[in-house]
N, C-alpha and C. Protein backbone atom coordinates (compact mmCIF):
# COMPACT_ATOMS: atom_id res chain seq x y z
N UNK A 1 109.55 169.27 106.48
CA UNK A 1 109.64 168.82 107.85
C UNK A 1 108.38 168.02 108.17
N UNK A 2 108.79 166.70 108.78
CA UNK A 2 107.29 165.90 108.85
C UNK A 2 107.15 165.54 110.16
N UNK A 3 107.20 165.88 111.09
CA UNK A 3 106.84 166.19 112.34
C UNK A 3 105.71 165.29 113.14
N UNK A 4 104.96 163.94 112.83
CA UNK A 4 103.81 163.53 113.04
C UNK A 4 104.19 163.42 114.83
N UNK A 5 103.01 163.61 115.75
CA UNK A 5 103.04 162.51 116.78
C UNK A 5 101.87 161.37 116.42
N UNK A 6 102.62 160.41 116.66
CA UNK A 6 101.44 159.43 117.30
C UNK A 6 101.03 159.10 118.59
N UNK A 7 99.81 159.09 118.99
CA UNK A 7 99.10 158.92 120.40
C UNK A 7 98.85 157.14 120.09
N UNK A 8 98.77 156.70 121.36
CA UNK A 8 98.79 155.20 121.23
C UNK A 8 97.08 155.30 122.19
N UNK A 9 95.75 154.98 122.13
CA UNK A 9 94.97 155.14 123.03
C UNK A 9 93.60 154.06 122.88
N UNK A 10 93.79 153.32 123.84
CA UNK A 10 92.95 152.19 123.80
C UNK A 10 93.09 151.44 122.75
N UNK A 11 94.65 150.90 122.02
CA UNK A 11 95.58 149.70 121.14
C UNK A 11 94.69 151.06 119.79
N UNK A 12 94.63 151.78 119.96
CA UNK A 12 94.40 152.58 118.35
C UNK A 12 95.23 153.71 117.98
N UNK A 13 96.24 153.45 117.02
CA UNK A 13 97.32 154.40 116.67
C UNK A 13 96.55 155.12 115.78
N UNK A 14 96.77 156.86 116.56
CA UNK A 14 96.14 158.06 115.73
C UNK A 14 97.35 158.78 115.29
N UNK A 15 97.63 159.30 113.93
CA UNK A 15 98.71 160.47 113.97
C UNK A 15 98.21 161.68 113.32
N UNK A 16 98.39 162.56 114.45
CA UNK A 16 98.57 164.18 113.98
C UNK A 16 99.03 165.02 113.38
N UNK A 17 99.28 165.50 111.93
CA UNK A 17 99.72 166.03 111.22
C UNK A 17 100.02 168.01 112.54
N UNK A 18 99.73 167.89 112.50
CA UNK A 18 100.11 169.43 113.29
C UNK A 18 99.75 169.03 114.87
N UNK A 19 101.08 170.29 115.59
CA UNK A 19 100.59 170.33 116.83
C UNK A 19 100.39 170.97 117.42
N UNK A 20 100.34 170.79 118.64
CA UNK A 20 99.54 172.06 119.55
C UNK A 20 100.62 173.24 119.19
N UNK A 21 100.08 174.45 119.18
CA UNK A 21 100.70 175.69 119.29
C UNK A 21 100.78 176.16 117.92
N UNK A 22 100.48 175.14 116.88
CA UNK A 22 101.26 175.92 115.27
C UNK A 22 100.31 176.23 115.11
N UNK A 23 100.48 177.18 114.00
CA UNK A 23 99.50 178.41 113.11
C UNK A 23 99.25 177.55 111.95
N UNK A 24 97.90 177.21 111.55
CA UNK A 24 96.92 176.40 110.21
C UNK A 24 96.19 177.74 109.60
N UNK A 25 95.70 177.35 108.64
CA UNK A 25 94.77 177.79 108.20
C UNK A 25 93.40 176.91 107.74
N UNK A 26 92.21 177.26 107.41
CA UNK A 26 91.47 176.75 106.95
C UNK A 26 91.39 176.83 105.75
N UNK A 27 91.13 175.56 105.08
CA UNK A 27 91.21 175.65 103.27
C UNK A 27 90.07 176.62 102.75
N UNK A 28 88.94 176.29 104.14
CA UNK A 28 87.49 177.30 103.29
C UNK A 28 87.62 179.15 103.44
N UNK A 29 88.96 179.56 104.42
CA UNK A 29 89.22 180.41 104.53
C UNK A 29 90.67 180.95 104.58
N UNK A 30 91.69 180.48 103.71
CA UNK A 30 92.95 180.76 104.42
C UNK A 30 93.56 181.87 104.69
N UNK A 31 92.73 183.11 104.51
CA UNK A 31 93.37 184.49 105.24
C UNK A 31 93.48 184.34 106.80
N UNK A 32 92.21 183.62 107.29
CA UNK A 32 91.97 183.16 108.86
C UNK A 32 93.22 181.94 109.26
N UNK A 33 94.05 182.87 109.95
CA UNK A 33 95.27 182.41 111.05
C UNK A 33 94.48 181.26 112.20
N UNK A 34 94.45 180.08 112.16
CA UNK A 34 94.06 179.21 113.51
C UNK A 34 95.51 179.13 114.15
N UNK A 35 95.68 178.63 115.67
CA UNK A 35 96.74 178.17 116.54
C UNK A 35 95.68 177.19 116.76
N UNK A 36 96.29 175.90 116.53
CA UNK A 36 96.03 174.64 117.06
C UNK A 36 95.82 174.33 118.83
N UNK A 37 95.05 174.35 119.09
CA UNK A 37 95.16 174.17 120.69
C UNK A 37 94.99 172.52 121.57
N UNK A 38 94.21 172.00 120.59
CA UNK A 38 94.33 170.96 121.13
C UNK A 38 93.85 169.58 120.10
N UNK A 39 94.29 168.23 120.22
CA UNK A 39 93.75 167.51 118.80
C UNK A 39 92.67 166.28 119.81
N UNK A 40 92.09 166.12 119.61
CA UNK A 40 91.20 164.82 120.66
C UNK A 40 90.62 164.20 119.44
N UNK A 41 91.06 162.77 119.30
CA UNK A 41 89.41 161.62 118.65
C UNK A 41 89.63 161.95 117.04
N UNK A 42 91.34 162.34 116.38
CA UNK A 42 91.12 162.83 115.06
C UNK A 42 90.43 164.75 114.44
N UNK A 43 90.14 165.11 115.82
CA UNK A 43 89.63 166.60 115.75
C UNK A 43 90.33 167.29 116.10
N UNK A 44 90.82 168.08 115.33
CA UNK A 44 91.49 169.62 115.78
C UNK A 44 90.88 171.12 116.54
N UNK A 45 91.31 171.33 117.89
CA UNK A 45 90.11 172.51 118.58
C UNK A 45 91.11 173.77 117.97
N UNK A 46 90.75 174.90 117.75
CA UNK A 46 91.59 176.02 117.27
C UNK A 46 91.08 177.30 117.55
N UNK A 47 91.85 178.09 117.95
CA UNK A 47 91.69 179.33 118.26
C UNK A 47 92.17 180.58 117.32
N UNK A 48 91.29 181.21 117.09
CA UNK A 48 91.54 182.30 115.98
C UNK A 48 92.82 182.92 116.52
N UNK A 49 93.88 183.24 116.00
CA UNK A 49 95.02 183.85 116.41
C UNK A 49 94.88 185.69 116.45
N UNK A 50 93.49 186.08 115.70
CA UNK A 50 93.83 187.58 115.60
C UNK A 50 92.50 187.71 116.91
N UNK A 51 91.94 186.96 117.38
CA UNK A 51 90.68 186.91 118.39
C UNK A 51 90.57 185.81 119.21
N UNK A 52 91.80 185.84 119.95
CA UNK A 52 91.64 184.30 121.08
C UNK A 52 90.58 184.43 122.27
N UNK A 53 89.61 185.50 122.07
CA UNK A 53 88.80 185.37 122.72
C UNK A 53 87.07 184.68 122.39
N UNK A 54 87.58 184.15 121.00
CA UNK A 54 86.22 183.87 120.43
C UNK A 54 86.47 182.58 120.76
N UNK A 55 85.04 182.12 120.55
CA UNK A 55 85.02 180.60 120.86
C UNK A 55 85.60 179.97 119.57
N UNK A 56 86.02 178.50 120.23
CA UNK A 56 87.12 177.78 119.37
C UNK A 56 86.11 177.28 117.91
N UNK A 57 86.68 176.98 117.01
CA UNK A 57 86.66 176.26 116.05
C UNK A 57 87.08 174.89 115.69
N UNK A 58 86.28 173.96 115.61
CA UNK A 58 86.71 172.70 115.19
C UNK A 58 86.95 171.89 113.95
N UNK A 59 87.91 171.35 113.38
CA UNK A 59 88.26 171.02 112.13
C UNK A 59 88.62 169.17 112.17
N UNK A 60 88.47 168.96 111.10
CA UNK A 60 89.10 167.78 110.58
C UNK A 60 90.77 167.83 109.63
N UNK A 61 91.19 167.24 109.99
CA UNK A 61 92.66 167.29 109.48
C UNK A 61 92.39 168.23 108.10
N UNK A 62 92.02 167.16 107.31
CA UNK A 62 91.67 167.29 106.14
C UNK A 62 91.11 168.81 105.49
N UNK A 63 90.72 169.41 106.24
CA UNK A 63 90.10 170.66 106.09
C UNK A 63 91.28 172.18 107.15
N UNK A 64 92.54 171.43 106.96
CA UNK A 64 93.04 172.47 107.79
C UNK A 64 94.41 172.38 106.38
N UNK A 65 95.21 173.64 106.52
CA UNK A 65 96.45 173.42 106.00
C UNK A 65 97.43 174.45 106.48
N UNK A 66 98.53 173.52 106.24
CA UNK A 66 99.63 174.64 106.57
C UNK A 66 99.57 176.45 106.51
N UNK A 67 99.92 177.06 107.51
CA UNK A 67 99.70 178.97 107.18
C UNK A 67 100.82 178.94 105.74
N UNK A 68 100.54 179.81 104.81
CA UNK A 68 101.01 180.53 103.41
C UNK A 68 102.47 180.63 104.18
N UNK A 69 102.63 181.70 104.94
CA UNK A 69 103.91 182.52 105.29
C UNK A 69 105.17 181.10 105.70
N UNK A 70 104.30 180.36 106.70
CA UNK A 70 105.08 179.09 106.66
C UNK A 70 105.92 178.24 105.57
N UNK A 71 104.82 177.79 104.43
CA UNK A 71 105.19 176.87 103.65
C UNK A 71 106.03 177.99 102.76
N UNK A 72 106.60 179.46 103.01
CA UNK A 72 107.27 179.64 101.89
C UNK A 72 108.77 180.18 102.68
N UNK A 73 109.06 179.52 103.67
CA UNK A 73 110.53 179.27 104.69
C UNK A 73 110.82 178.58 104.26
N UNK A 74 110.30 177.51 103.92
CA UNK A 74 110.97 176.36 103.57
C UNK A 74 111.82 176.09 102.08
C-alpha cells in the first residue's frame, strides 16, 4: 500500500511517506512504537505510543520504518 501525500508549499512539492496517526518505528530502535503526529519541512514529530506523555521525538524519513506487526498483514 503506497499511500504518499503530497503538500504543495511555497511551488515546493514535499511527499510523506507516512501519516499522521500511524505507528513507525525507529531503525536505531525498533522495539520503540512512535505514532506519527505531525510531518513539517521533511521532519517527522512523534510520540512514543507506550508514553504519550514524554516529550516528542524528531526523525528524518529516512531513519523511521514501518512497525514489524504491520509489514507482516500484508
Amino acid at each position: 500500500m503506497n499511500n504518499k501525500v503530497i503538500t504543495i508549499a511555497n511551488n515546493n512539492i514535499m511527499e510523506n511517506k507516512y501519516q499522521e496517526g500511524e505507528i513507525v518505528c525507529a531503525k536505531t530502535d525498533p522495539t520503540l512504537k512512535l505514532i506519527i503526529r505531525r510531518y513539517v519541512k521533511r521532519i517527522y514529530y512523534c510520540k512514543v505510543q507506550q508514553n504519550p506523555d514524554q516529550k516528542e521525538l524528531v526523525y528524518f524519513e529516512r531513519e523511521l520504518m514501518g512497525a514489524p506487526e504491520m509489514a507482516n498483514k500484508n
